[in-house]
Protein backbone atom coordinates (compact mmCIF):
# COMPACT_ATOMS: atom_id res chain seq x y z
CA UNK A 1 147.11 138.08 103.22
CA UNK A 2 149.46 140.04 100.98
CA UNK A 3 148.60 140.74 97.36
CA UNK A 4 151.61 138.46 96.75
CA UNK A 5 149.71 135.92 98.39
CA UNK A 6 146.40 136.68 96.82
CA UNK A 7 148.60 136.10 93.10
CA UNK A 8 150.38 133.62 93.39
CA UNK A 9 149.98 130.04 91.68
CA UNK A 10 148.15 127.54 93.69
CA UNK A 11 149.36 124.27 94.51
CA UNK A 12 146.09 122.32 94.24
CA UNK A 13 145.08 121.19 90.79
CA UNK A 14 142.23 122.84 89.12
CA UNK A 15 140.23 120.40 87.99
CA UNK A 16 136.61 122.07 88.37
CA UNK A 17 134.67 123.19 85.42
CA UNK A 18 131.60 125.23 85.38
CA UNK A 19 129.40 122.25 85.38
CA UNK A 20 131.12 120.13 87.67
CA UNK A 21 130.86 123.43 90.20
CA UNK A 22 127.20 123.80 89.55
CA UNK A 23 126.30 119.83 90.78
CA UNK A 24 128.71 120.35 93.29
CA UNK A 25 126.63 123.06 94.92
CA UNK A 26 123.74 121.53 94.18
CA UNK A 27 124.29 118.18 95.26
CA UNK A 28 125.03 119.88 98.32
CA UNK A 29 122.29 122.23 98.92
CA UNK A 30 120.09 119.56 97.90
CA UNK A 31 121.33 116.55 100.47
CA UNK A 32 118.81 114.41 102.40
CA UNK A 33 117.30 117.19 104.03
CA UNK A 34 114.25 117.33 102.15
CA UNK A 35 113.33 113.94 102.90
CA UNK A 36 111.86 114.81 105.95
CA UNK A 37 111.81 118.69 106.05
CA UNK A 38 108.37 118.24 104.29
CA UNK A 39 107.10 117.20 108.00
CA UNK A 40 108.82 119.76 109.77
CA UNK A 41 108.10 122.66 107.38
CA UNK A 42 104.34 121.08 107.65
CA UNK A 43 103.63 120.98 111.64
CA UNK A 44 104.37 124.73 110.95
CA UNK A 45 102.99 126.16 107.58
CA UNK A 46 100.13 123.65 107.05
CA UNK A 47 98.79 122.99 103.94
CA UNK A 48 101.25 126.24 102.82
CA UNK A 49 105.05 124.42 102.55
CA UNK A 50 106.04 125.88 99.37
CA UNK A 51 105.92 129.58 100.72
CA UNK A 52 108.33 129.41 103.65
CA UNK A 53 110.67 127.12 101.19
CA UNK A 54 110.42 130.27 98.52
CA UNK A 55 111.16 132.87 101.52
CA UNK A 56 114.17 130.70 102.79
CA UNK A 57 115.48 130.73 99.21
CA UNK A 58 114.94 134.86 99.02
CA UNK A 59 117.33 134.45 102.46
CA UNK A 60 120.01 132.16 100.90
CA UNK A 61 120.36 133.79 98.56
CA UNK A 62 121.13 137.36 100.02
CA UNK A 63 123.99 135.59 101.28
CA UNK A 64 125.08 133.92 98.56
CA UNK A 65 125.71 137.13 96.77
CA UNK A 66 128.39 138.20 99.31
CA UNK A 67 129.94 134.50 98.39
CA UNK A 68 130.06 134.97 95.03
CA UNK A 69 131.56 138.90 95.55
CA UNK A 70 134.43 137.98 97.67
CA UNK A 71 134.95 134.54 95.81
CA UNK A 72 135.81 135.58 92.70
CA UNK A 73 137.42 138.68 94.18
CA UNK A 74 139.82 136.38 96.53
CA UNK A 75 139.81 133.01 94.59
CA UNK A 76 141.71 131.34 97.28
CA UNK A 77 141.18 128.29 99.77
CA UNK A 78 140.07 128.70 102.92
CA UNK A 79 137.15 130.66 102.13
CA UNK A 80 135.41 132.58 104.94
CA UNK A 81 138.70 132.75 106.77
CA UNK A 82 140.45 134.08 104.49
CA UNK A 83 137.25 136.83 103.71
CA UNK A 84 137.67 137.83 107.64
CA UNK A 85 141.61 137.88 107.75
CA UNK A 86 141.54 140.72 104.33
CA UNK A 87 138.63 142.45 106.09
CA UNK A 88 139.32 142.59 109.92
CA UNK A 89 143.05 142.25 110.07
CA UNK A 90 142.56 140.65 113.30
CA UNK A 91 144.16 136.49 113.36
CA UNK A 92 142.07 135.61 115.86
CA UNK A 93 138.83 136.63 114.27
CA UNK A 94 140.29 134.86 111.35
CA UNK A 95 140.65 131.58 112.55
CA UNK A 96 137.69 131.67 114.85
CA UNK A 97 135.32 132.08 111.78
CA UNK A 98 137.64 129.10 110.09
CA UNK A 99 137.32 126.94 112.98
CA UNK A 100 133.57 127.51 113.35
CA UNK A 101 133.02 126.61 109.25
CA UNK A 102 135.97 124.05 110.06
CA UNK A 103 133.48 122.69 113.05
CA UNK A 104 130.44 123.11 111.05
CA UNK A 105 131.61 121.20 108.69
CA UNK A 106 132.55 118.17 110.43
CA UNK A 107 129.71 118.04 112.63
CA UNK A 108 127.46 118.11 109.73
CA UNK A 109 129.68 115.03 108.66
CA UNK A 110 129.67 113.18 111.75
CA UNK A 111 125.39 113.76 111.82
CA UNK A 112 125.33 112.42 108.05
CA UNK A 113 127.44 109.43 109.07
CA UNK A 114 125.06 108.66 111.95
CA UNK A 115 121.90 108.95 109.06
CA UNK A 116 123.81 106.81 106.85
CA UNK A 117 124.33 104.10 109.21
CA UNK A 118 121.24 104.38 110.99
CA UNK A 119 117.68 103.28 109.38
CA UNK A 120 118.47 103.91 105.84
CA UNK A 121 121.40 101.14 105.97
CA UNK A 122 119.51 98.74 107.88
CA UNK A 123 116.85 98.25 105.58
CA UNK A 124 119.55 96.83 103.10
CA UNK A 125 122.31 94.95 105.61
CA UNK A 126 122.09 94.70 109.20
CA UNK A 127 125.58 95.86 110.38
CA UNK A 128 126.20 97.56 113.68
CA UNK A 129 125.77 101.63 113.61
CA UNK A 130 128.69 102.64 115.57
CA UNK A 131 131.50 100.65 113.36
CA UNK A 132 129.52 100.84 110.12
CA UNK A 133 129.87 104.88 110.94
CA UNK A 134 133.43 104.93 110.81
CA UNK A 135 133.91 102.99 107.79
CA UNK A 136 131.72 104.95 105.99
CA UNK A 137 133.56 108.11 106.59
CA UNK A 138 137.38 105.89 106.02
CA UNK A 139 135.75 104.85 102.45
CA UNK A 140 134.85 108.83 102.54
CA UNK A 141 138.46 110.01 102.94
CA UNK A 142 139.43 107.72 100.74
CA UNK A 143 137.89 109.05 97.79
CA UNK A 144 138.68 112.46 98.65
CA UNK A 145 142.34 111.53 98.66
CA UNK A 146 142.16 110.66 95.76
CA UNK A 147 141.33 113.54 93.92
CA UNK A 148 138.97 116.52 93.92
CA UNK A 149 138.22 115.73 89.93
CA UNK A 150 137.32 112.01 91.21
CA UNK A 151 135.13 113.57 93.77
CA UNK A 152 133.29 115.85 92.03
CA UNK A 153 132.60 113.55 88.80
CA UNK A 154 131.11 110.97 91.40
CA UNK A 155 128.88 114.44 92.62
CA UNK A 156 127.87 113.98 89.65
CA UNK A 157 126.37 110.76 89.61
CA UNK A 158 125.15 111.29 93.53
CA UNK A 159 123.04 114.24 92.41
CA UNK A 160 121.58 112.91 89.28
CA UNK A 161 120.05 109.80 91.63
CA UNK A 162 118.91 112.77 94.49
CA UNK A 163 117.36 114.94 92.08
CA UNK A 164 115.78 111.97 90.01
CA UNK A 165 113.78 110.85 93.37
CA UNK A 166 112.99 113.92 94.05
CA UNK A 167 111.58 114.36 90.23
CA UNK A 168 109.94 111.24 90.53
CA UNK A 169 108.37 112.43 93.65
CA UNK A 170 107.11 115.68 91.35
CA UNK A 171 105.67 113.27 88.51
CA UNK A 172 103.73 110.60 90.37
CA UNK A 173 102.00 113.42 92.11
CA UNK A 174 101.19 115.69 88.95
CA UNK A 175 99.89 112.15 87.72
CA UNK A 176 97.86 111.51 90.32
CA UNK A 177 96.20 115.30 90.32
CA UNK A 178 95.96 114.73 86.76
CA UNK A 179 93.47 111.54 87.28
CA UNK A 180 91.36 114.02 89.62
CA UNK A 181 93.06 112.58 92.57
CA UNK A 182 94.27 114.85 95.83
CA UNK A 183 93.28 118.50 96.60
CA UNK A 184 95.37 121.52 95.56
CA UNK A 185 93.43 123.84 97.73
CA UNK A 186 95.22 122.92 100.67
CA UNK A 187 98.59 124.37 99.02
CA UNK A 188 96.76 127.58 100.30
CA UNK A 189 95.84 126.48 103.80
CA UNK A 190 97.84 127.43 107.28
CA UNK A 191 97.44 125.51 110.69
CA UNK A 192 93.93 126.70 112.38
CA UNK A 193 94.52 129.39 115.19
CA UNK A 194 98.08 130.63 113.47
CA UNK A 195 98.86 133.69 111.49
CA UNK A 196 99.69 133.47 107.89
CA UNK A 197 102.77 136.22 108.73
CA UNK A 198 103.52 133.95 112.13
CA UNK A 199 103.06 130.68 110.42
CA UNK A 200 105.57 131.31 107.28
CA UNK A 201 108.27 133.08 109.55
CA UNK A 202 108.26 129.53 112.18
CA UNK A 203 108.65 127.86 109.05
CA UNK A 204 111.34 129.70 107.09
CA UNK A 205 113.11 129.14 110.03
CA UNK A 206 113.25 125.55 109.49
CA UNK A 207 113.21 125.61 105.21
CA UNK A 208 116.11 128.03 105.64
CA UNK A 209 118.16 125.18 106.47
CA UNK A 210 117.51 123.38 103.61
CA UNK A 211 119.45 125.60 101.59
CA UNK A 212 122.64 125.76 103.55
CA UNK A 213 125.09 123.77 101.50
CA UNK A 214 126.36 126.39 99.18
CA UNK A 215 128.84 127.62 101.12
CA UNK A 216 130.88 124.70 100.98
CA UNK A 217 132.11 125.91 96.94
CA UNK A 218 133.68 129.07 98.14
CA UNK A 219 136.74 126.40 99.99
CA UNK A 220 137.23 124.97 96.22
CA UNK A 221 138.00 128.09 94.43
CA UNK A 222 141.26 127.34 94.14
CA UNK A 223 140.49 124.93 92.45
CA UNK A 224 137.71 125.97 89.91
CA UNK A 225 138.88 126.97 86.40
CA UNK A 226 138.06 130.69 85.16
CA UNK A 227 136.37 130.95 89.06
CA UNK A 228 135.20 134.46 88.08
CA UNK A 229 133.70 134.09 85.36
CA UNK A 230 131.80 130.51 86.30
CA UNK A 231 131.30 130.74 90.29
CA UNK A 232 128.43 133.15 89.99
CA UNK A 233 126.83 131.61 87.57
CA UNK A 234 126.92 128.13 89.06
CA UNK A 235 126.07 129.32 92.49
CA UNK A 236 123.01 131.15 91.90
CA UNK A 237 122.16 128.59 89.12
CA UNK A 238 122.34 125.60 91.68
CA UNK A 239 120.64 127.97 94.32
CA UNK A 240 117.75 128.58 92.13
CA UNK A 241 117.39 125.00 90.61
CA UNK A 242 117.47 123.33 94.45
CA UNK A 243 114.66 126.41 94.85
CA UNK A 244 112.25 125.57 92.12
CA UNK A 245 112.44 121.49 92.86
CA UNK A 246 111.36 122.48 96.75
CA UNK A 247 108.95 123.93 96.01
CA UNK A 248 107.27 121.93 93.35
CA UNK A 249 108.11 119.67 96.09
CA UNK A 250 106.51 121.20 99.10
CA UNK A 251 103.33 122.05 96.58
CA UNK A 252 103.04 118.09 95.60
CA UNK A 253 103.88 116.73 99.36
CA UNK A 254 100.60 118.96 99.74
CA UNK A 255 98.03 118.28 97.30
CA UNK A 256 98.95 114.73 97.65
CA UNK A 257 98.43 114.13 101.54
CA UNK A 258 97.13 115.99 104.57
CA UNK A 259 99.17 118.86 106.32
CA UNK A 260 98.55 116.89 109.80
CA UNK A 261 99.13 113.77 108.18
CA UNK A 262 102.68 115.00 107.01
CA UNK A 263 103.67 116.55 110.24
CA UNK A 264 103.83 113.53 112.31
CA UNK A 265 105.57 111.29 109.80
CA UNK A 266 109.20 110.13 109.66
CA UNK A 267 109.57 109.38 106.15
CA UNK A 268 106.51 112.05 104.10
CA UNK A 269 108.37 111.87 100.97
CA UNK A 270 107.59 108.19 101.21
CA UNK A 271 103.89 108.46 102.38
CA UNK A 272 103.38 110.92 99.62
CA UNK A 273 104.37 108.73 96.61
CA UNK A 274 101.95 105.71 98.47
CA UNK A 275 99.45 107.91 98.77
CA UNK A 276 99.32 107.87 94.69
CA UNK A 277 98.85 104.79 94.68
CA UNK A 278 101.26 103.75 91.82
CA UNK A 279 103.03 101.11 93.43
CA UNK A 280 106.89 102.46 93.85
CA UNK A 281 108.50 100.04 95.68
CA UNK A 282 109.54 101.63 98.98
CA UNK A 283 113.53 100.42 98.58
CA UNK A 284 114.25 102.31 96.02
CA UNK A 285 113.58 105.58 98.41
CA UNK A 286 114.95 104.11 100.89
CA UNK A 287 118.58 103.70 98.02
CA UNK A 288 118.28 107.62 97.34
CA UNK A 289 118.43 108.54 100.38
CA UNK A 290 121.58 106.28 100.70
CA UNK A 291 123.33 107.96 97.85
CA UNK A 292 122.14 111.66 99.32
CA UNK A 293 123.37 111.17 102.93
CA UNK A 294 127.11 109.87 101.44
CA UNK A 295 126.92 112.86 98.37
CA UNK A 296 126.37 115.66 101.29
CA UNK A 297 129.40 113.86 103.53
CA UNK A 298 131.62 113.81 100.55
CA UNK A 299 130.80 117.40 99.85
CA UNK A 300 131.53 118.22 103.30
CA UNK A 301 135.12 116.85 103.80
CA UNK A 302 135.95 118.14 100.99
CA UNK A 303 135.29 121.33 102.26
CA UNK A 304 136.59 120.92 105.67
CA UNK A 305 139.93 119.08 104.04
CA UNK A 306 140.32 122.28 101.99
CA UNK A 307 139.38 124.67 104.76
CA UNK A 308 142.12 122.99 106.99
CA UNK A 309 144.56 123.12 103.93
CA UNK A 310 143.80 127.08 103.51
CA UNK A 311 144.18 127.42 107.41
CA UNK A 312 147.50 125.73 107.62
CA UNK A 313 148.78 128.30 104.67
CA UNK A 314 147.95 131.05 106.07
CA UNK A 315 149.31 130.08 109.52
CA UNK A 316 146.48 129.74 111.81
CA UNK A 317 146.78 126.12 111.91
CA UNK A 318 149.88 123.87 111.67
CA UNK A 319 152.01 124.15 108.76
CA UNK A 320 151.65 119.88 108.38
CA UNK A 321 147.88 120.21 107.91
CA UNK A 322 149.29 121.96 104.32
CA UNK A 323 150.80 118.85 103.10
CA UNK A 324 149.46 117.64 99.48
CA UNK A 325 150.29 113.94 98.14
CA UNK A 326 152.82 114.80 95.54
CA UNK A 327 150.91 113.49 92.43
CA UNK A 328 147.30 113.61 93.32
CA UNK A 329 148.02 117.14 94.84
CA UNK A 330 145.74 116.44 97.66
CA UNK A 331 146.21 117.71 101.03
CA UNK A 332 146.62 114.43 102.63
CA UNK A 333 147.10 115.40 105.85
CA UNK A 334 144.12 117.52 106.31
CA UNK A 335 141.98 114.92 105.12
CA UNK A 336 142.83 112.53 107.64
CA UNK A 337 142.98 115.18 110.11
CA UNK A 338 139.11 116.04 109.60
CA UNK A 339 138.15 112.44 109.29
CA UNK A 340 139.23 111.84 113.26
CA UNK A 341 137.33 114.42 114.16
CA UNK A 342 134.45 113.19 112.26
CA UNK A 343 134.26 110.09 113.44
CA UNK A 344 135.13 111.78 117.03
CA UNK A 345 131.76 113.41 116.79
CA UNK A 346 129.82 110.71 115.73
CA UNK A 347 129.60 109.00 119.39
CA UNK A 348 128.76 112.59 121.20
CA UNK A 349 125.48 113.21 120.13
CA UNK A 350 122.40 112.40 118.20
CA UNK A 351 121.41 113.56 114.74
CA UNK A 352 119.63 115.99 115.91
CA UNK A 353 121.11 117.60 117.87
CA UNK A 354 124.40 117.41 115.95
CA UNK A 355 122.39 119.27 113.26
CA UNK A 356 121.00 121.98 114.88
CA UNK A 357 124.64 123.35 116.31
CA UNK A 358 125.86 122.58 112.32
CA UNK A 359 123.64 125.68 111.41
CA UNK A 360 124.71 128.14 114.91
CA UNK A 361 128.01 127.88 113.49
CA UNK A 362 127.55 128.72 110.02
CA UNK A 363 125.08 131.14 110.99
CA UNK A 364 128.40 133.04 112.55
CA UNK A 365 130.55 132.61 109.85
CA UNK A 366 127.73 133.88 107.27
CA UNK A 367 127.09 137.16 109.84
CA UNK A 368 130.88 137.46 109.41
CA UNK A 369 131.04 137.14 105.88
CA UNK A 370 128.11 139.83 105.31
CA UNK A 371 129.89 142.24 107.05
CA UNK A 372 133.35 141.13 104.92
CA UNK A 373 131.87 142.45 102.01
CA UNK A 374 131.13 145.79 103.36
CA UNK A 375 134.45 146.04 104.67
CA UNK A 376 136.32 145.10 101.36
CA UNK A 377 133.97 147.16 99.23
CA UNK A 378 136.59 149.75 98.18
CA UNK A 379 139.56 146.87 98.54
CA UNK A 380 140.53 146.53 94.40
CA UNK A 381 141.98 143.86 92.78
CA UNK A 382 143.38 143.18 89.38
CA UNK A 383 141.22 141.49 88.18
CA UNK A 384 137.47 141.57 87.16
CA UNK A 385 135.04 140.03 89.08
CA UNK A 386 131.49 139.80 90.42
CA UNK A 387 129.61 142.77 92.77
CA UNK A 388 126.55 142.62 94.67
CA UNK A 389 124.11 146.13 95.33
CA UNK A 390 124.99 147.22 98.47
CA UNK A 391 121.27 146.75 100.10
CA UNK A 392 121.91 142.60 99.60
CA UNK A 393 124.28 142.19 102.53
CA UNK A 394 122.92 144.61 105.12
CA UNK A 395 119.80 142.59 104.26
CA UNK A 396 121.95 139.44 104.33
CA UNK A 397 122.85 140.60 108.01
CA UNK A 398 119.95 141.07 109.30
CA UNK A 399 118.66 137.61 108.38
CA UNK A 400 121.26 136.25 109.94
CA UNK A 401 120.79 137.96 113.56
CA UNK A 402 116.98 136.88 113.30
CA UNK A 403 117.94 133.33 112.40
CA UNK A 404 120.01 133.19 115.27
CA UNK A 405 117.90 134.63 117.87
CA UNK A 406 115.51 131.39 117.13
CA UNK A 407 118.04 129.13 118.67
CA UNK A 408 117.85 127.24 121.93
CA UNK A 409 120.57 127.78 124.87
CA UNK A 410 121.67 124.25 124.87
CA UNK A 411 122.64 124.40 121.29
CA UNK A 412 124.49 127.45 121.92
CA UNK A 413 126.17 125.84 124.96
CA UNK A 414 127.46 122.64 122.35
CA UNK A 415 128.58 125.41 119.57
CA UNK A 416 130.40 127.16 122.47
CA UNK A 417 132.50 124.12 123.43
CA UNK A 418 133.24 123.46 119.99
CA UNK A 419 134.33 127.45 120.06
CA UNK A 420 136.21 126.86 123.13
CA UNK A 421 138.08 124.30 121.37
CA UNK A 422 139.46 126.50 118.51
CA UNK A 423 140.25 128.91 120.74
CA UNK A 424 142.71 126.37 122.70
CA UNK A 425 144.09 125.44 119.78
CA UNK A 426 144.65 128.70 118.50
CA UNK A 427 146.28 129.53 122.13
CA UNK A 428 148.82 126.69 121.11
CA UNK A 429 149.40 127.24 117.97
CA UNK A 430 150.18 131.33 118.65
CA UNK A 431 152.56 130.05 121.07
CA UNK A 432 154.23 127.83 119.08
CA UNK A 433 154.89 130.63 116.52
CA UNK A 434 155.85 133.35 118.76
CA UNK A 435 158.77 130.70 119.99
CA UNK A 436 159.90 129.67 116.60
CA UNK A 437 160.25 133.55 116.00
CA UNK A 438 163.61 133.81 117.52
CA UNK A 439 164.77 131.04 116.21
CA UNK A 440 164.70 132.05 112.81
CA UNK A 441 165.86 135.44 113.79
CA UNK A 442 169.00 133.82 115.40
CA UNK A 443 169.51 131.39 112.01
CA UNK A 444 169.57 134.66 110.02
CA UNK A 445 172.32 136.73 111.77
CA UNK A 446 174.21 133.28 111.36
CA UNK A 447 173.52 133.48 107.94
CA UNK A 448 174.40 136.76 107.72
CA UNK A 449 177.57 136.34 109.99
CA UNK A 450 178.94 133.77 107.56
């Protein structure tokens, strides 16, 4: 990217304010995850959830300063792409670490679309999962089309009702500790047989992907007013808020019910506000978690609409994928492009699975983007913006390698297909330039003949 490139006006609307930036991220980081990461975190950690939670904040957040750095030092969309094409000068690395946030993204989309149409939705209407799956993501695209200020004002309203169940969560327990109910000294307790050290590192592994989310802002920065100034402070501000509420979280699921008893439950959020006894009805959890699964989707195609968008501009993807409806200054095209391969994804695998190669991927494109710092340390701009100490991303790095050293072969085999897709398109997409080369070449000695 030339600085030409790097200056010149954008064609999407900015629309995002500091606040509306700061639910965005948070809305995201926050998602339905936590609804039954309690259990996970607590077959692990025991009695102990809120450590690992605190240690895979410390993690995120290593990486989140390299975000904000090369955010508000290249404010443009595309985000991690764009990072590796200034720092590597190679295309292919480029669009490989595109394609794999590109893929992460819209896995994560098609997995949400598969929650949202699963149990949660059957509890109010009893529709068919497949169909009801692809509607939800239409009525998805839909309101991304729209407009990014329309999406991120409903954000809004998404992550007021996820945080307020989580809250509630928070205040029926310190309620029912407060009537001399539960046991805080389990808060301290790990599994019987396990290693504190051991314990807490299985389970950051698993808490660590509670915070991945925030990566998503960095493909709106084009479209975030006074982005140096406000990214920062909204990233690290949603970071730490979505921090403090897991925990409180993790130290309430806790007091509140059994270790064991959490581990082998589907829905612990749910069993810890019965166990208080205060009579919640169980819909209302059962709405929240609703509202979270379709926030963290909208907050996903966005990103992956915007990621295609920054692709397509700089050439690594078809030039039609940058089309933007005229007067919502959307990019059209890549939303509808992302939403077919969404709903493509939704009938290849289970939640779980479609999950687990969500974070392989972004695991590469955050290794990618430590090391893009480095690189572009002594890269200036003209403009001010915000720098991280040096020791952050080398740390950064090598929490990424551990992370990924945890994962199993056969999710490395699906993230390797997906790979192996990118790379065939990329194949096609080369060619297709390198042919349209002389062809302009030949329409400018005409020009020049005439």
């Amino acid at each position: 990217m030339s600085t030409a490139q790097q200056s010149a006006p954008s064609k999407l609307k900015q629309g995002i304010t500091g606040p509306l930036l700061y639910l965005f991220i948070l809305g995201d980081v926050l998602g339905a995850g936590i609804y039954v990461l309690v259990g996970v975190v607590a077959g692990e950690a025991g009695g102990a959830i809120w450590v690992p939670l605190l240690v895979a904040l410390g993690l995120a957040l290593l990486t989140a300063g390299s975000y904000a750095e090369l955010v508000t030092k290249y404010p443009k969309a595309g985000g991690a792409a764009v990072f590796a094409e200034l720092a590597y000068r190679k295309p292919l690395i480029s669009f490989l670490v595109g394609f794999c946030m590109l893929a992460a993204g819209v896995t994560s989309a098609a997995g949400l679309a598969q929650a949202f149409s699963g149990a949660y939705l059957s509890a109010f209407i009893d529709v068919p999962a497949g169909p009801a799956s692809l509607v939800f993501l239409l009525l998805v695209a839909a309101l991304n089309a729209r407009g990014i200020r329309e999406s991120v004002r409903t954000n809004v309203v998404m992550t007021v009702v996820e945080v307020s169940g989580l809250v509630l969560v928070i205040v029926v327990v310190g309620l029912f500790l407060a009537q001399g109910n539960g046991d805080l000294s389990r808060v301290t307790q790990f599994p019987d047989g396990v290693g504190p050290a051991s314990a807490v590192l299985a389970a950051t592994l698993i808490a660590y992907y509670s915070f991945v989310g925030f990566e998503v802002s960095a493909n709106v920065a084009e479209e975030v007013k006074d982005v140096s100034r406000v990214f920062p402070r909204a990233l690290f501000g949603a970071l730490f808020t979505a921090g403090v509420v897991y925990v409180l979280i993790g130290l309430a699921a806790s007091a509140a019910v059994p270790a064991a008893d959490l581990a082998g439950s589907a829905s612990p959020l749910l069993d810890v506000v019965n166990a208080t006894g205060f009579g919640i009805p169980e819909w209302i959890f059962g709405l929240v978690a609703l509202i979270a699964v379709a926030n963290g989707s909208l907050l996903t195609m966005i990103m992956a609409s915007r990621l295609t968008y920054g692709m397509a501009e700089q050439g690594l993807l078809p030039s039609v994928l940058g089309r933007v409806l005229p007067n919502r200054r959307t990019p059209w095209v890549a939303i509808i492009a992302t939403t077919v391969a969404a709903m493509i994804l939704s009938s290849t695998g289970d939640l779980a699975s479609l999950a687990e190669t969500v974070v392989v991927l972004l695991l590469f494109v955050f290794l990618s983007t430590n090391i893009a710092v480095l690189v572009l340390r002594k890269d200036r701009v003209d403009h001010q913006h915000f720098q991280i100490p040096v020791i952050f991303p080398y740390l950064a790095i090598a929490s990424c390698v551990l992370l990924m050293t945890q994962q199993s072969a056969d999710i490395w085999l699906r993230a390797g297909i997906l790979v192996a897709i990118g790379l065939v398109l990329y194949a096609i997409q080369h060619r297709t330039t390198r042919r349209s080369a002389p062809d302009r070449t030949a329409d400018s000695d005409r020009e020049v003949k005439h």
